[in-house]
Protein backbone atom coordinates (compact mmCIF):
# COMPACT_ATOMS: atom_id res chain seq x y z
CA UNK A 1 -50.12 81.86 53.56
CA UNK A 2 -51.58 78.67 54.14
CA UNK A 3 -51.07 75.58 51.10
CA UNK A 4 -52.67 72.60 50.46
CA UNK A 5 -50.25 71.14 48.38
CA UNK A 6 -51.66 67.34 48.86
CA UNK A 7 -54.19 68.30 46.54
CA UNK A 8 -52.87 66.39 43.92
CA UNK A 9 -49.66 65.32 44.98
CA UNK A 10 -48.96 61.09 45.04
CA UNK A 11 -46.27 58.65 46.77
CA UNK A 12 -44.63 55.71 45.55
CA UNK A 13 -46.75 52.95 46.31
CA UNK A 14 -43.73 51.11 47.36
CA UNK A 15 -43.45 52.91 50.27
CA UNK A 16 -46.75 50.76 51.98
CA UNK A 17 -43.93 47.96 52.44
CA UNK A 18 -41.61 49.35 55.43
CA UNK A 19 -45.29 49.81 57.07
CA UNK A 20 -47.08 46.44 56.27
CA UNK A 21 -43.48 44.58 57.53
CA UNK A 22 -43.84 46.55 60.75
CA UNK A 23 -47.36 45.75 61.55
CA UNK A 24 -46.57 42.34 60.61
CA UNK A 25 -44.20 42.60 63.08
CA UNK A 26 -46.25 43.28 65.89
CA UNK A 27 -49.50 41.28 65.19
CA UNK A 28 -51.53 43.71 63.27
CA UNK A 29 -53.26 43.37 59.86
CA UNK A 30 -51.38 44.87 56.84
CA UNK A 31 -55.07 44.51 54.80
CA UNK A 32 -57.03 45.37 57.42
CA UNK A 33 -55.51 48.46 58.33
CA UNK A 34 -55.71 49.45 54.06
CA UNK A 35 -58.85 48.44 53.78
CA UNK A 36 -59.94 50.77 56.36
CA UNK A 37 -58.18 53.52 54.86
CA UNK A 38 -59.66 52.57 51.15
CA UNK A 39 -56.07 51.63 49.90
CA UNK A 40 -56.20 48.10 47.45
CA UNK A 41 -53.41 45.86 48.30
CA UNK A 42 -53.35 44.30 45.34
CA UNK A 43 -51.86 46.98 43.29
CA UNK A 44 -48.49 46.66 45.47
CA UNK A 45 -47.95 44.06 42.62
CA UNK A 46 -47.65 47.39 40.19
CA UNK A 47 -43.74 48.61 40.27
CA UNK A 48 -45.40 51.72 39.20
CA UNK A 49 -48.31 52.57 41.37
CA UNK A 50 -48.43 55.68 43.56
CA UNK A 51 -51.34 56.34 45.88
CA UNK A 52 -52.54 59.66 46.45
CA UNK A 53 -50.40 62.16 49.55
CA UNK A 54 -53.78 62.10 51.33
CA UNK A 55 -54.43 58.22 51.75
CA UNK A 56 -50.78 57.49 52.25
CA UNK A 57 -51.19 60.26 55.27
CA UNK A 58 -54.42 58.15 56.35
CA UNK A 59 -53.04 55.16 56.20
CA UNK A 60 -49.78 56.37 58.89
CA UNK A 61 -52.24 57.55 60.70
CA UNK A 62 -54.42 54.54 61.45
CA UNK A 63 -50.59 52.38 61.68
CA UNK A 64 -49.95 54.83 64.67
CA UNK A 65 -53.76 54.76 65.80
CA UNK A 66 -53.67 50.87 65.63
CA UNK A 67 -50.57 50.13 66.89
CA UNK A 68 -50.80 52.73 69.88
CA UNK A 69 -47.51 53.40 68.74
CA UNK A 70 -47.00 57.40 68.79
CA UNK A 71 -43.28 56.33 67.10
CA UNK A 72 -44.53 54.27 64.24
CA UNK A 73 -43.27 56.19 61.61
CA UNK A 74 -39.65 55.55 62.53
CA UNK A 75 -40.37 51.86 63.66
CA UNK A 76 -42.15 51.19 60.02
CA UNK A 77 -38.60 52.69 58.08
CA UNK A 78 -36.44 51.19 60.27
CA UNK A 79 -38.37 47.84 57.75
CA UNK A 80 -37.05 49.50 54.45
CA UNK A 81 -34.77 47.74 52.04
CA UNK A 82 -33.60 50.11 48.98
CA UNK A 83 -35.24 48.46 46.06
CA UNK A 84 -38.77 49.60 47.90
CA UNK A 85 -37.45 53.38 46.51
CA UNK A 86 -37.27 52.25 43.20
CA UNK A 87 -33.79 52.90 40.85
CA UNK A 88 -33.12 56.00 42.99
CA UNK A 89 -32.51 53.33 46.45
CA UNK A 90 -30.49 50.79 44.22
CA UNK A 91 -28.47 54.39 43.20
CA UNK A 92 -27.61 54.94 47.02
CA UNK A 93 -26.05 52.12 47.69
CA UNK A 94 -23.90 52.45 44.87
CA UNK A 95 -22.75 55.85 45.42
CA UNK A 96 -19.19 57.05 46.39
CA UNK A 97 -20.58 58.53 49.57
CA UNK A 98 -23.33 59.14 52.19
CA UNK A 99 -23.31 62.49 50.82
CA UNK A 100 -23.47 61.04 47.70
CA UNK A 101 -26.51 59.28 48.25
CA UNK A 102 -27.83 62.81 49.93
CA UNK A 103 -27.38 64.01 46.78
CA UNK A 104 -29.19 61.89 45.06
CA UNK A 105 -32.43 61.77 47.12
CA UNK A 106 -32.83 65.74 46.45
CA UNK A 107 -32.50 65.47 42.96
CA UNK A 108 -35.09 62.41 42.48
CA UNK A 109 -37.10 63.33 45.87
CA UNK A 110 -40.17 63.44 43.99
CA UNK A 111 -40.05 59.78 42.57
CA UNK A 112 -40.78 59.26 46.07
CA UNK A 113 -43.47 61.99 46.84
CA UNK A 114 -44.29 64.37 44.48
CA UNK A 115 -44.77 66.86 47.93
CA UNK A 116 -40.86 66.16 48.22
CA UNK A 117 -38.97 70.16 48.40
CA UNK A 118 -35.43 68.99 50.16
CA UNK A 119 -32.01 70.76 50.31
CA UNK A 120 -28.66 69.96 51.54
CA UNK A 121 -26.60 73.36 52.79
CA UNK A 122 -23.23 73.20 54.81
CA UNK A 123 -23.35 74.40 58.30
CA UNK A 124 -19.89 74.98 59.50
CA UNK A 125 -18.74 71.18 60.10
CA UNK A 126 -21.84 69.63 59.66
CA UNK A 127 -23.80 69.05 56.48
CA UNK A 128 -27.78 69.60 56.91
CA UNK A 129 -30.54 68.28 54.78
CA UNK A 130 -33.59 70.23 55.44
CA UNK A 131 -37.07 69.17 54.29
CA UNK A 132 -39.45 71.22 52.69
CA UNK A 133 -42.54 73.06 54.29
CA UNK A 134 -45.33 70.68 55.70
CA UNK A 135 -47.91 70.30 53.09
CA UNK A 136 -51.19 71.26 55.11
CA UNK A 137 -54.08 68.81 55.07
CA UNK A 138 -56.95 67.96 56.82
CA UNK A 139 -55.80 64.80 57.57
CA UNK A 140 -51.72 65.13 57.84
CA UNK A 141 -50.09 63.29 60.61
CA UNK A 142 -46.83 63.88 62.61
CA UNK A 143 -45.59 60.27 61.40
CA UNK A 144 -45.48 61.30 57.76
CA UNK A 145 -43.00 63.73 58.85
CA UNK A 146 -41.10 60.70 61.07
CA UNK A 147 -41.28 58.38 58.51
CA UNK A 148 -39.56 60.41 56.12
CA UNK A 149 -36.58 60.94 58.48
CA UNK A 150 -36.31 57.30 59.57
CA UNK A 151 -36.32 56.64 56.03
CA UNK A 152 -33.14 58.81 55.40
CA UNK A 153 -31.38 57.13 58.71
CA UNK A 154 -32.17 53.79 57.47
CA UNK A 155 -30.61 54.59 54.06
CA UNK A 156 -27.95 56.14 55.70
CA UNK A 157 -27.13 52.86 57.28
CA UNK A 158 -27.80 50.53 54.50
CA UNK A 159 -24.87 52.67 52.75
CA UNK A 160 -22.85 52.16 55.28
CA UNK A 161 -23.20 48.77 56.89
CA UNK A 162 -23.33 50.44 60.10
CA UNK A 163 -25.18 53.29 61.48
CA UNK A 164 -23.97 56.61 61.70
CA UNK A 165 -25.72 58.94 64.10
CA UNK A 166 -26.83 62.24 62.99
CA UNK A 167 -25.70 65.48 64.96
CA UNK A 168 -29.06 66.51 65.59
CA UNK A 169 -32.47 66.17 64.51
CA UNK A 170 -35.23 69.10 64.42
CA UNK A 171 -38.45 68.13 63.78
CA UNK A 172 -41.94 70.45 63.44
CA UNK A 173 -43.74 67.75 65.27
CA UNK A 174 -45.38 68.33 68.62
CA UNK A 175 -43.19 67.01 71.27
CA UNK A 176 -44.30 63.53 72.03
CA UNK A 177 -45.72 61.85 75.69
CA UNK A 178 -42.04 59.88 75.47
CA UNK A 179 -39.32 61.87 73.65
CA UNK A 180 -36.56 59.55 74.45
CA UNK A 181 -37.88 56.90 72.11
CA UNK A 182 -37.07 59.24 69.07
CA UNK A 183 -33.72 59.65 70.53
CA UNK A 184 -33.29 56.27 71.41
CA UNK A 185 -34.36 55.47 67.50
CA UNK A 186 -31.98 58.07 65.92
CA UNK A 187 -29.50 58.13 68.18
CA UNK A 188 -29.44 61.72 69.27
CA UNK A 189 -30.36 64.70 70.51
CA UNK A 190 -33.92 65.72 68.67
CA UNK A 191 -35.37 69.20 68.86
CA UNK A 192 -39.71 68.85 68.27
CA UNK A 193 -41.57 71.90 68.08
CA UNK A 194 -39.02 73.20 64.97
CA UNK A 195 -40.05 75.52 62.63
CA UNK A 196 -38.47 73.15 60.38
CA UNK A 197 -37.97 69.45 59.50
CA UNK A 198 -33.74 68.90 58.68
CA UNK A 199 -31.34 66.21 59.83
CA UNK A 200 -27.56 66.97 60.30
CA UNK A 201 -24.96 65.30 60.47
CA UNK A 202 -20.42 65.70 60.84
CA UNK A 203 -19.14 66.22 57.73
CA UNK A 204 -16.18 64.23 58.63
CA UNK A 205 -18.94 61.55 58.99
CA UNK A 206 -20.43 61.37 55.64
CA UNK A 207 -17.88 62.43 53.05
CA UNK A 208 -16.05 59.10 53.77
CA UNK A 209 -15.69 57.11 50.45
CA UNK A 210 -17.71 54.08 50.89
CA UNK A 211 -15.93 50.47 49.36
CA UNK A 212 -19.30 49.59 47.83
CA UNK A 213 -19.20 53.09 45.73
CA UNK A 214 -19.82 52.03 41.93
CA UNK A 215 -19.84 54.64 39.70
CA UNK A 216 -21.27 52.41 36.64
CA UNK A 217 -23.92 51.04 38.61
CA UNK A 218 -24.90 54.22 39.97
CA UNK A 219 -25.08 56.07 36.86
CA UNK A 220 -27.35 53.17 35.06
CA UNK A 221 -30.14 53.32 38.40
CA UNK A 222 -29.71 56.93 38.17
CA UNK A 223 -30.73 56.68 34.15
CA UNK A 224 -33.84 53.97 35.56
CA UNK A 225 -34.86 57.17 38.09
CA UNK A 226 -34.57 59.91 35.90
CA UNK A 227 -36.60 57.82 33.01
CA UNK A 228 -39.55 56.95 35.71
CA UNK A 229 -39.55 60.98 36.25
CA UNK A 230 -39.77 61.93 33.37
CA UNK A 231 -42.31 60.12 32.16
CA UNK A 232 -44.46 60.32 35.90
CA UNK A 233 -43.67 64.42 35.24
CA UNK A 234 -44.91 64.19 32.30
CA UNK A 235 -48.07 63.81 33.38
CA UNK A 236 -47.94 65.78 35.92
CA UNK A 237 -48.83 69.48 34.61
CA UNK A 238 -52.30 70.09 36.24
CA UNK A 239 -50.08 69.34 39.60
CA UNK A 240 -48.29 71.95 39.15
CA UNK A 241 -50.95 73.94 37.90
CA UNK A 242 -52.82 73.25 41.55
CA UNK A 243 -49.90 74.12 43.22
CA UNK A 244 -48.96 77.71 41.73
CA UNK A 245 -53.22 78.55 42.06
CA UNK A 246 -52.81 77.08 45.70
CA UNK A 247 -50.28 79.63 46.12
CA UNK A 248 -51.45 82.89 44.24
CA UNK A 249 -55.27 82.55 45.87
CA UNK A 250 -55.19 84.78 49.35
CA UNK A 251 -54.23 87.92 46.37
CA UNK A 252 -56.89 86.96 44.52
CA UNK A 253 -57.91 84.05 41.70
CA UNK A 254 -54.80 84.16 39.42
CA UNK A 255 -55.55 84.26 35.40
CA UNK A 256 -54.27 81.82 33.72
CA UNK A 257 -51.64 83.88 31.92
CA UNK A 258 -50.07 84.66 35.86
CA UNK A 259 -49.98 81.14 36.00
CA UNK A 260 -48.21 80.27 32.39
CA UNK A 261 -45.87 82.78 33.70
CA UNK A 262 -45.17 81.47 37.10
CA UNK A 263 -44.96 77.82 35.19
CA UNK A 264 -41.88 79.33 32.68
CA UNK A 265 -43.97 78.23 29.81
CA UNK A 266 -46.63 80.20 27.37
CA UNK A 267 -50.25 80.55 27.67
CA UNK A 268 -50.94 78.31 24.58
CA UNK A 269 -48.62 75.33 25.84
CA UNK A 270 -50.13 75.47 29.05
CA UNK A 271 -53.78 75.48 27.73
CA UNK A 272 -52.56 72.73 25.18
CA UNK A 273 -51.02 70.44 27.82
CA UNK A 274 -54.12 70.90 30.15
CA UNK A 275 -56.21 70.11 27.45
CA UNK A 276 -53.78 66.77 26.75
CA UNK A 277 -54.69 65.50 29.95
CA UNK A 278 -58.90 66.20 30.13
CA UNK A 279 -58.96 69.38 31.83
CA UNK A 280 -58.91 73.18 31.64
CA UNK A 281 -57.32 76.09 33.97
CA UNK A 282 -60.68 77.43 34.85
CA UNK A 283 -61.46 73.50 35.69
CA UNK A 284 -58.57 73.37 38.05
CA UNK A 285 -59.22 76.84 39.10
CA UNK A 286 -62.81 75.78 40.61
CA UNK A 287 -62.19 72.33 41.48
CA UNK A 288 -59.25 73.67 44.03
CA UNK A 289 -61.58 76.90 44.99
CA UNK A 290 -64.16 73.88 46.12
CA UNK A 291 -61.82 71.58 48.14
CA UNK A 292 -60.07 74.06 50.50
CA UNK A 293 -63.02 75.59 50.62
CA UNK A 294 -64.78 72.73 51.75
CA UNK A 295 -61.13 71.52 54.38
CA UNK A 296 -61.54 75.58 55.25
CA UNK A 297 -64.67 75.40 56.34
CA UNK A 298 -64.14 72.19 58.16
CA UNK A 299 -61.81 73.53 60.94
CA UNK A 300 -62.98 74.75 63.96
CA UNK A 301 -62.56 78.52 64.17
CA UNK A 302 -62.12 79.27 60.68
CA UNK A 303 -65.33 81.79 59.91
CA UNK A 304 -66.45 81.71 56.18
CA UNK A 305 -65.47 85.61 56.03
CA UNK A 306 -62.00 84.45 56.66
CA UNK A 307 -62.05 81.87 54.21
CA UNK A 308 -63.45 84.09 51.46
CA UNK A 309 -60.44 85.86 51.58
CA UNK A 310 -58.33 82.83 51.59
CA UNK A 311 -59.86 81.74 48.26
CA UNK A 312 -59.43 85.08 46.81
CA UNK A 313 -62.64 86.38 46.91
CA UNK A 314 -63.15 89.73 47.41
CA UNK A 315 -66.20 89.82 49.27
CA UNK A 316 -68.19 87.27 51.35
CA UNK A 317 -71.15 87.74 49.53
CA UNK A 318 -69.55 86.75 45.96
CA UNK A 319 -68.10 83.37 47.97
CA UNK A 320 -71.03 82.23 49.37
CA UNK A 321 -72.71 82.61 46.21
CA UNK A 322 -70.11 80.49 44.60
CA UNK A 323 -69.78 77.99 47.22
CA UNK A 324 -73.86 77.69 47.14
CA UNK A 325 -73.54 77.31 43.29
CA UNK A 326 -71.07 74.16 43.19
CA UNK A 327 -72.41 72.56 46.71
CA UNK A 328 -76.12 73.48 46.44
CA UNK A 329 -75.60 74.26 50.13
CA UNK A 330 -74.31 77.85 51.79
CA UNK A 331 -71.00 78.06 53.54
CA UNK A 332 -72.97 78.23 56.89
CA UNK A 333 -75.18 75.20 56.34
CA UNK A 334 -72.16 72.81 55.41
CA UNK A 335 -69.97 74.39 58.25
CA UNK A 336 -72.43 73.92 60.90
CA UNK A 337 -72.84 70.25 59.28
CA UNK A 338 -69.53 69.31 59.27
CA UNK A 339 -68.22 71.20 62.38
CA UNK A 340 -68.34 68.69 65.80
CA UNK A 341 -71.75 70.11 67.86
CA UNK A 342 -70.25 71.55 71.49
């Protein structure tokens, strides 16, 4: 079942710093390279600003494109400084433990990306943090996925004072032209081609007490993370909403009771809280239909029969209707338009 969870889903704005150091770095334009991706630089002066999954993915992508840099994403975190993730970075460094710290970037993850779906699980002697399922775009990039392991490492090391080589590294990426530069970088063996993102490392390694563990400290960024949440959450309910259609759409268009349901919360509270922030189910229902319809339709292969289905519809017919009726255009006519000419 294919998701396109970066529908809706934001990052930290924050996170454009390890990037715009790193081009800095090596002679290219920090507001060039936004510019070109439609990014404004001048809300970096907002604490609070998050830019959309899709643009931050577009943006790593023209850092790698620019830089002819296929390792960017680790290069650009390897620029990170723990303030840049907010109360949950200043948190980490003031835990009792790597693990600690682990710990602490599953449970506020989504501060960073609201895409963020980690776990930690013990392994025998090692402890593993595993990332979450790639969020499918048109436009995702392989460095998304480095960046966010380089930007565990880095933390890792931060913590430390020193850095403390994982026992292995799997990553879903393609294997690169030169795969000894992501070894060289994390300082081990790394498997590409995973069916899964995770970093592990020796328990022996990261349950060490750290001397700069502070208990007070950590408790009153934990309090500044948990309040930025909350109140980001908060707003956050036609997200979700996205999300749980994204995944109920190849058995056909979910009501919006299935989705209360799904959500743990009644039918009226969800229509009330939809209606809080300017929208409706059956407005989020559509407006998703349209876009993967439209990304669907977009890559080569894909036949408009097969993406009926994929949106739930139960015949081609009733789809291209529908698609004819937002678009003004049939499924054929936009995918021969937007589909490269052989």
């Amino acid at each position: 079942m294919e998701q396109d969870s970066t529908l809706q889903h934001s990052v930290l704005g924050s996170m454009v710093l390890p990037l715009a150091q790193a081009m800095r770095r090596i002679g290219m334009s920090p507001l060039e390279v936004m510019e070109r991706v439609g990014l404004d630089s001048a809300k970096l002066a907002n604490p609070d600003w998050r830019i959309p999954q899709r643009e931050f993915n577009a943006l790593l992508a023209a850092c790698v494109e620019e830089s002819e840099d296929e390792a960017f994403g680790l290069v650009a975190a390897e620029q990170l400084q723990a303030q840049v993730l907010h109360g949950l970075g200043l948190a980490w460094l003031a835990s009792d433990s790597i693990l600690d710290g682990l710990k602490r970037l599953v449970r506020f993850g989504k501060l960073l990306t609201t895409a963020s779906n980690m776990k930690l699980s013990e392994d025998g002697d090692y402890i593993r943090l595993e990332f979450g399922p790639i969020p499918l775009s048109d436009n995702y990039h392989p460095a998304v996925r480095d960046f966010g392991v380089g930007i565990v490492a880095r933390m890792c090391h931060l913590s430390l004072g020193d850095f403390i080589p994982p026992a292995s590294v799997q990553l879903e990426r393609p294997r690169p032209a030169n795969p000894e530069r992501w070894e060289s970088l994390l300082s081990t063996h790394v498997e590409f081609d995973a069916p899964h993102t995770s970093v592990a490392w020796y328990k022996s390694d990261i349950l060490e007490p750290l001397v700069t563990g502070d208990p007070a400290l950590a408790r009153v960024n934990d309090e500044q993370a948990q309040a930025y949440l909350d109140g980001f959450l908060a707003h956050s309910i036609s997200r979700d909403v996205v999300d749980k259609i994204v995944q109920h759409l190849p058995d056909g268009p979910p009501s919006q009771q299935q989705i209360a349901d799904a959500m743990h919360v009644s039918n009226r509270t969800l229509q009330r809280k939809l209606k809080e922030e300017g929208t409706s189910f059956m407005d989020l229902l559509q407006d998703t239909r349209l876009q993967l319809a439209q990304k669907y339709l977009s890559t080569p292969n894909r036949s408009v029969v097969e993406t009926a289905y994929l949106l739930g519809f139960s015949e081609p017919s009733t789809f291209s209707r529908a698609f004819k009726r937002w678009t003004g255009t049939a499924p054929a006519d936009f995918r021969a338009s937007v589909q490269p000419r052989a």
